[in-house]
N, C-alpha and C. Protein backbone atom coordinates (compact mmCIF):
# COMPACT_ATOMS: atom_id res chain seq x y z
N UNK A 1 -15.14 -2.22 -4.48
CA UNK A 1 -13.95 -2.80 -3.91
C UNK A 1 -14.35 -3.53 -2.65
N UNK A 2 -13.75 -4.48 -2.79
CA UNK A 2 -14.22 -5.41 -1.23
C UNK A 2 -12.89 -5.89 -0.41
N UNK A 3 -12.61 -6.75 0.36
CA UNK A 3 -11.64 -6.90 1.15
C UNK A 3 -10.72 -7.89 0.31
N UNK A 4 -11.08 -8.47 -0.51
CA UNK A 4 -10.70 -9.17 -1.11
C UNK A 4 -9.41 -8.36 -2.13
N UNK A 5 -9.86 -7.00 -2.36
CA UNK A 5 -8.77 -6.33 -3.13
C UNK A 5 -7.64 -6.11 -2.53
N UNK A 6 -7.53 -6.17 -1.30
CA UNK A 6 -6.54 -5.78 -0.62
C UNK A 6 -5.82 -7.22 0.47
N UNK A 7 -6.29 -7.97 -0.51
CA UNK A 7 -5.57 -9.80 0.04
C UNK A 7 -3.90 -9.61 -0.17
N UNK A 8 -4.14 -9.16 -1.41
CA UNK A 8 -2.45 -8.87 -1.78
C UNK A 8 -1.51 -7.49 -1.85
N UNK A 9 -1.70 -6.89 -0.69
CA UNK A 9 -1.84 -5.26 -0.52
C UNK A 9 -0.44 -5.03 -1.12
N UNK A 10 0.92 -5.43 -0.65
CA UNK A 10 1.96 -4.98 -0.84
C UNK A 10 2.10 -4.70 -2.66
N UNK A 11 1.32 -5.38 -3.30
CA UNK A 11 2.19 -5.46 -4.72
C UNK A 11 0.55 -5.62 -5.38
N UNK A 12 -0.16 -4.42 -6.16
CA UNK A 12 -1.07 -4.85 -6.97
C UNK A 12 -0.72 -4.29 -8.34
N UNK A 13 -1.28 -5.67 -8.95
CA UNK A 13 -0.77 -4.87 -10.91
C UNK A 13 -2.06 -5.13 -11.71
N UNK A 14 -1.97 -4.59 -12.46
CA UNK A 14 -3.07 -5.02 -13.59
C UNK A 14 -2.32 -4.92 -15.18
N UNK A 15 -2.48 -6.51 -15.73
CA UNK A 15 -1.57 -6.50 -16.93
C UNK A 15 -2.43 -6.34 -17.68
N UNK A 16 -3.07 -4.38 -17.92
CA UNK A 16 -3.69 -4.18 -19.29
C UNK A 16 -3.15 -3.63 -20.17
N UNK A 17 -3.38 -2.98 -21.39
CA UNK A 17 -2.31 -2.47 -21.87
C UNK A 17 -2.94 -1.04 -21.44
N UNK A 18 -2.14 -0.28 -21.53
CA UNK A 18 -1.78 0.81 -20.94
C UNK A 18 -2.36 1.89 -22.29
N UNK A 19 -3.40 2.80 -21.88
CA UNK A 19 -3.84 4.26 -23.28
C UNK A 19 -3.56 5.31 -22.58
N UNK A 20 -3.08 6.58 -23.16
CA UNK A 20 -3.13 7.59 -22.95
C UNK A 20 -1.73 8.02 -22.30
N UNK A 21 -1.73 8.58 -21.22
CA UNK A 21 -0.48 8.91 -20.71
C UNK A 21 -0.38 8.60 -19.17
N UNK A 22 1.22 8.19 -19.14
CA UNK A 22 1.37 7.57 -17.66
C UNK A 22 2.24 8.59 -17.11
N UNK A 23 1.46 8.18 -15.82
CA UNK A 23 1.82 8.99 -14.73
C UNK A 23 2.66 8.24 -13.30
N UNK A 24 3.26 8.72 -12.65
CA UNK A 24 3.95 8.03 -11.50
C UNK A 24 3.54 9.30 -10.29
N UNK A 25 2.89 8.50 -9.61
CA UNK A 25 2.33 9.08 -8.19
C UNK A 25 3.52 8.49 -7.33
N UNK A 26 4.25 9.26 -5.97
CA UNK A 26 4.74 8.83 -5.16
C UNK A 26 4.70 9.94 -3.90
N UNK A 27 4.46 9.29 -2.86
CA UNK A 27 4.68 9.91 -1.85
C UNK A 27 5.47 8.99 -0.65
N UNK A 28 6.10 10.01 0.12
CA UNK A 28 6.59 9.30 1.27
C UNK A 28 6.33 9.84 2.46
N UNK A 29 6.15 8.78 3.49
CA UNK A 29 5.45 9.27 4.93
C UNK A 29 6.13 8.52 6.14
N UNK A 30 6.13 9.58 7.04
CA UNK A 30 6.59 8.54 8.10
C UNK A 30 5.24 8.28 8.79
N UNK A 31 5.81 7.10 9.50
CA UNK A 31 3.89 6.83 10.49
C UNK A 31 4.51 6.84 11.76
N UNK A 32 3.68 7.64 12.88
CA UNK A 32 4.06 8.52 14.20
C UNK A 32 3.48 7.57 14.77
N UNK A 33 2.28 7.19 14.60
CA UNK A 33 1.18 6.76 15.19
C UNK A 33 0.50 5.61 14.80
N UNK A 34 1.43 4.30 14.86
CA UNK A 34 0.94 3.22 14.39
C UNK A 34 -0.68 2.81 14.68
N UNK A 35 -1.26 3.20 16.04
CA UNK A 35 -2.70 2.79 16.51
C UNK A 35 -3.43 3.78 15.72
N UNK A 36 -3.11 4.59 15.49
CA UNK A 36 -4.00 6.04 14.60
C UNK A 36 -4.51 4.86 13.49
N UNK A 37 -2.92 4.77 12.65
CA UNK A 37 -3.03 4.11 11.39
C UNK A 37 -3.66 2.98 11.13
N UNK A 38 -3.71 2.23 12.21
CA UNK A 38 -4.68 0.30 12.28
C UNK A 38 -5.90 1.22 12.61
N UNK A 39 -6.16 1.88 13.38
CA UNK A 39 -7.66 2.44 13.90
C UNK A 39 -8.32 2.60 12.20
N UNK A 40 -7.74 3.46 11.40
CA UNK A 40 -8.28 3.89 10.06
C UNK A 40 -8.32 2.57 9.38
N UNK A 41 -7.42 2.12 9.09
CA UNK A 41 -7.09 0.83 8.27
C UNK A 41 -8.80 -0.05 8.25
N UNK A 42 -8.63 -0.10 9.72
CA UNK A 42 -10.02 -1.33 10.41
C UNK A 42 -10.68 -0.61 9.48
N UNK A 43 -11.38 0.58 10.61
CA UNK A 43 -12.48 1.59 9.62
C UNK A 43 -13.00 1.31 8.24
N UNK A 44 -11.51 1.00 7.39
CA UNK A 44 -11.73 1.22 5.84
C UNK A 44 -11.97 -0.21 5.71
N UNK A 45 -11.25 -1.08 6.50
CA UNK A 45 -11.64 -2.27 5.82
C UNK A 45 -13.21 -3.04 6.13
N UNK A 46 -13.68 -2.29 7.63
CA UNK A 46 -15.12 -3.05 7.56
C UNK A 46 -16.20 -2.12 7.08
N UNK A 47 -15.64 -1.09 6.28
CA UNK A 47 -16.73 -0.77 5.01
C UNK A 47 -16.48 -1.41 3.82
N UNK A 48 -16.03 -2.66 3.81
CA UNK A 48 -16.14 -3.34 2.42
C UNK A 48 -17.25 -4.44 2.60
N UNK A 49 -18.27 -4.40 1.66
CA UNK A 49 -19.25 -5.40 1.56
C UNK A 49 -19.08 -6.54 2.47
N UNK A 50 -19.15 -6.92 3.28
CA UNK A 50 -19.14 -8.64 3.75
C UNK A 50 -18.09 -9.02 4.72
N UNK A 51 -17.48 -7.69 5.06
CA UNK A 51 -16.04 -8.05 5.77
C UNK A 51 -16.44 -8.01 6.84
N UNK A 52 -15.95 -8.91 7.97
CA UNK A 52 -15.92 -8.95 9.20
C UNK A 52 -14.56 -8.69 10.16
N UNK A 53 -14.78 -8.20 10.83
CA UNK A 53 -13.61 -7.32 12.09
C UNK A 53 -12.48 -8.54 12.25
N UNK A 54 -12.81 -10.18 11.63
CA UNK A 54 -11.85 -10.95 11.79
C UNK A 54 -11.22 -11.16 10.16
N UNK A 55 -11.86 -10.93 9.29
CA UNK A 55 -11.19 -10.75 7.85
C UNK A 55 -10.36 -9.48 7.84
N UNK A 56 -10.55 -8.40 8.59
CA UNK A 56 -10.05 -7.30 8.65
C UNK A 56 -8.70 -7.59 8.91
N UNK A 57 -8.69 -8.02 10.77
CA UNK A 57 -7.62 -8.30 11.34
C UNK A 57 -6.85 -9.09 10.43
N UNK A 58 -6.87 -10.50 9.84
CA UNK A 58 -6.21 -11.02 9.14
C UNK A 58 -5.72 -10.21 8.07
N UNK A 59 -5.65 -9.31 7.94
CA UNK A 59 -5.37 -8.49 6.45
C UNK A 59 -4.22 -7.53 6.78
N UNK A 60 -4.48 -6.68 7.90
CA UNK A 60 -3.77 -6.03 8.52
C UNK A 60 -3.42 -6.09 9.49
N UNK A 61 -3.31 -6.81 10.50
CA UNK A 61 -2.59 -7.51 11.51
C UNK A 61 -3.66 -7.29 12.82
N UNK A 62 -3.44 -7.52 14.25
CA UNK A 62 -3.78 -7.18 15.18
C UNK A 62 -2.75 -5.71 15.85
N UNK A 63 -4.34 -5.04 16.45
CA UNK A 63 -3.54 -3.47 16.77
C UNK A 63 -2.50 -3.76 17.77
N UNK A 64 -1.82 -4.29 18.39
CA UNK A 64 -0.98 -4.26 19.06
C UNK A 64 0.66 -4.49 18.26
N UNK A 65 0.10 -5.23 17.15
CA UNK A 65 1.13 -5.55 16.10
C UNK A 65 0.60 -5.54 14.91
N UNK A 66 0.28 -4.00 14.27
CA UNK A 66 -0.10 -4.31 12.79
C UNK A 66 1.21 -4.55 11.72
N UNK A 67 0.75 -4.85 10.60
CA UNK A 67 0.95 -4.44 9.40
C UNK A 67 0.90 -3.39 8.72
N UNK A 68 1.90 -2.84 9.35
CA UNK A 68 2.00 -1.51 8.99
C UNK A 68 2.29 -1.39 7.09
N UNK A 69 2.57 -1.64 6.73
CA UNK A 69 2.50 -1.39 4.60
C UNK A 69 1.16 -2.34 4.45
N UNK A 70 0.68 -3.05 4.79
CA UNK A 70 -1.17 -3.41 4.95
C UNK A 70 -2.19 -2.68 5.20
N UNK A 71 -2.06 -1.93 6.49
CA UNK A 71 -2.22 -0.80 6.76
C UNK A 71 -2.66 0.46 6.00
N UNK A 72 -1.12 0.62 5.17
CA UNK A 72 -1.08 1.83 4.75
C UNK A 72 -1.47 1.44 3.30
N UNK A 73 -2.00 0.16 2.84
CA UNK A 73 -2.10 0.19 1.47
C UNK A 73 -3.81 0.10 1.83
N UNK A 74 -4.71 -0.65 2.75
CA UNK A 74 -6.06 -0.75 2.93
C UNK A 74 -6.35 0.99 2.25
N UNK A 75 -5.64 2.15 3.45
CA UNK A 75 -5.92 3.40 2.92
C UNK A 75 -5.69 4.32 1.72
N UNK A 76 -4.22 3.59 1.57
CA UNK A 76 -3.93 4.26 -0.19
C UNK A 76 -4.06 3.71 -1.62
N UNK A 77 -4.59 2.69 -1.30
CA UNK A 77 -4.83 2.21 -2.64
C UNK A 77 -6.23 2.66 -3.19
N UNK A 78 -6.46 3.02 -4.34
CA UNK A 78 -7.31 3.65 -5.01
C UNK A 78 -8.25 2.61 -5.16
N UNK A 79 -9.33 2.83 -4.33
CA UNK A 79 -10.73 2.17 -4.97
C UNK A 79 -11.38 2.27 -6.63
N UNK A 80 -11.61 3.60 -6.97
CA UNK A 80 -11.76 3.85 -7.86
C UNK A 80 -11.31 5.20 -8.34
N UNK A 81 -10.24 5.47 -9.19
CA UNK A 81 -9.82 6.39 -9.64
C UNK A 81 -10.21 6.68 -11.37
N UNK A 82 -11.13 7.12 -11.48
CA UNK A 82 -11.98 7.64 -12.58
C UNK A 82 -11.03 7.86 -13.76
N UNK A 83 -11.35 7.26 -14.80
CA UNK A 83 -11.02 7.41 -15.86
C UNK A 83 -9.28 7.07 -16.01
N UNK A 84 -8.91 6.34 -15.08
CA UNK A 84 -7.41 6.07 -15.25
C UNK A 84 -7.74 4.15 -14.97
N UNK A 85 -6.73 3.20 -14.97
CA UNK A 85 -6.22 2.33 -15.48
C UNK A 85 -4.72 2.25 -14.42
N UNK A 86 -4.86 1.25 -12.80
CA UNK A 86 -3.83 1.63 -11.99
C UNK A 86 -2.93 0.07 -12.31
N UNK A 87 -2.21 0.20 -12.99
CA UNK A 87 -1.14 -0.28 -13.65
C UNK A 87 -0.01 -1.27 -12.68
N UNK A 88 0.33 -0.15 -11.46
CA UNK A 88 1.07 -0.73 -10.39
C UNK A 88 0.98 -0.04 -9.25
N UNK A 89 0.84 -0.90 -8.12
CA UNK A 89 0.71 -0.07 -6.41
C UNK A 89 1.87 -0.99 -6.36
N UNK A 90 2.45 -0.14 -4.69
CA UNK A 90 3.46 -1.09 -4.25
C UNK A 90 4.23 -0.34 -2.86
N UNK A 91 4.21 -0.36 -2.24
CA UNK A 91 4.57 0.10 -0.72
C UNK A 91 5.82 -0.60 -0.05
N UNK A 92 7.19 0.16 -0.58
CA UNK A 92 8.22 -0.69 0.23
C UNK A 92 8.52 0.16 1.73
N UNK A 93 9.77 0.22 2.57
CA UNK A 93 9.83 0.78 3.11
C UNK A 93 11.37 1.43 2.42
N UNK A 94 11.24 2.81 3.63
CA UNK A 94 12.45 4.35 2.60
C UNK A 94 13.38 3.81 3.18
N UNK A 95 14.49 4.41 2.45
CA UNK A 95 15.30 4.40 2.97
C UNK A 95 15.79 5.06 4.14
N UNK A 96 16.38 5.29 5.19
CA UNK A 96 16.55 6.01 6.31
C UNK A 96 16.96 7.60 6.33
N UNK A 97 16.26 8.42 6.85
CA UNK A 97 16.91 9.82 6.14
C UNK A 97 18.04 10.05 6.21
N UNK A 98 18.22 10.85 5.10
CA UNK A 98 19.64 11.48 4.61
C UNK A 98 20.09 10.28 4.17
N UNK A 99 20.06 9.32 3.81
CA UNK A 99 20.47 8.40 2.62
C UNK A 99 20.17 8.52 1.30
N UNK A 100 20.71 8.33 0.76
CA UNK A 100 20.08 8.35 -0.77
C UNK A 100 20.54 7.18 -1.44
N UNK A 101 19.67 6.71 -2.54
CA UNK A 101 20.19 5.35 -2.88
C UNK A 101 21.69 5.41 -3.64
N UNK A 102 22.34 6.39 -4.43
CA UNK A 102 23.73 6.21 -5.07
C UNK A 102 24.99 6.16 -3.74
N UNK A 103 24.47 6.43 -2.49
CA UNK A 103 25.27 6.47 -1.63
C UNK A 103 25.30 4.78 -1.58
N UNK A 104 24.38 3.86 -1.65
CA UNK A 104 24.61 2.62 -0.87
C UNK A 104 25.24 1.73 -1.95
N UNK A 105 26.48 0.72 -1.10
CA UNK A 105 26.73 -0.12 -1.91
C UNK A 105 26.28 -0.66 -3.00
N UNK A 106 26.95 -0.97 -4.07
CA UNK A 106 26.15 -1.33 -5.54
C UNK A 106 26.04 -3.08 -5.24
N UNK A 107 25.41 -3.44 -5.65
CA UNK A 107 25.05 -4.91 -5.13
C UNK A 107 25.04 -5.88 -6.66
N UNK A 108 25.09 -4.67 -7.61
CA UNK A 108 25.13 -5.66 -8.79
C UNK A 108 23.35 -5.92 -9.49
N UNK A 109 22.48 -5.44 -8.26
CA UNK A 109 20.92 -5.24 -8.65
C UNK A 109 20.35 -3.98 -8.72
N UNK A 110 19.50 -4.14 -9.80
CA UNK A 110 18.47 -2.26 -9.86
C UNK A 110 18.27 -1.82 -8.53
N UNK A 111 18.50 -0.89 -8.50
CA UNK A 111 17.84 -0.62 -7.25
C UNK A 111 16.50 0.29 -7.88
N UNK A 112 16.21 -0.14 -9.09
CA UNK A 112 14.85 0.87 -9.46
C UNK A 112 13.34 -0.09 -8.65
N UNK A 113 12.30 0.80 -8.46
CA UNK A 113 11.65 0.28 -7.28
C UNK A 113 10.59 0.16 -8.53
């Protein structure tokens, strides 16, 4: 994996066809510590072959103002996850606690993510 995988962090797909059985990973996090999170981010991104601390920055923002879902996808997106086939990543932001989505106005669109 190089820096290049993570050009399009918010939304990665791969249109293969799909064997075996699918699974849906989700987690949700709050981030306390935005400088924690760019500190790691960098980290991960100038261990990719060829990347430089200014391909980095462009990817995930400057620490004073990152990209925070850039950020958090440099670290969660699966480099290589053995013997699986990652179908769809995608990092929106939650909804605000104690909301739930049947509470919010119907808009007439999925709200499936």
């Amino acid at each position: 994996m190089d820096l290049s995988d993570h050009q399009a962090m918010s939304t990665y797909s791969n249109a293969g066809v799909s064997q075996g059985h699918r699974y849906r990973i989700s987690i949700a996090v709050d981030v306390i510590n935005a400088r924690a999170l760019w500190n790691a981010a960098l980290s991960r991104g100038l261990m990719a072959p060829g990347a430089t601390f200014e391909d980095v920055v462009d990817t995930i923002g400057p620490c004073d103002d990152p990209a925070i879902a850039d950020c958090l996808a440099m670290l969660a997106l699966p480099a290589d996850l053995k013997g699986c086939s990652v179908e769809d990543f995608a990092i929106d932001p939650a909804l605000p606690r104690g909301v739930i989505e049947s509470s919010l106005p119907w808009t007439g669109l999925s709200a499936a993510r």
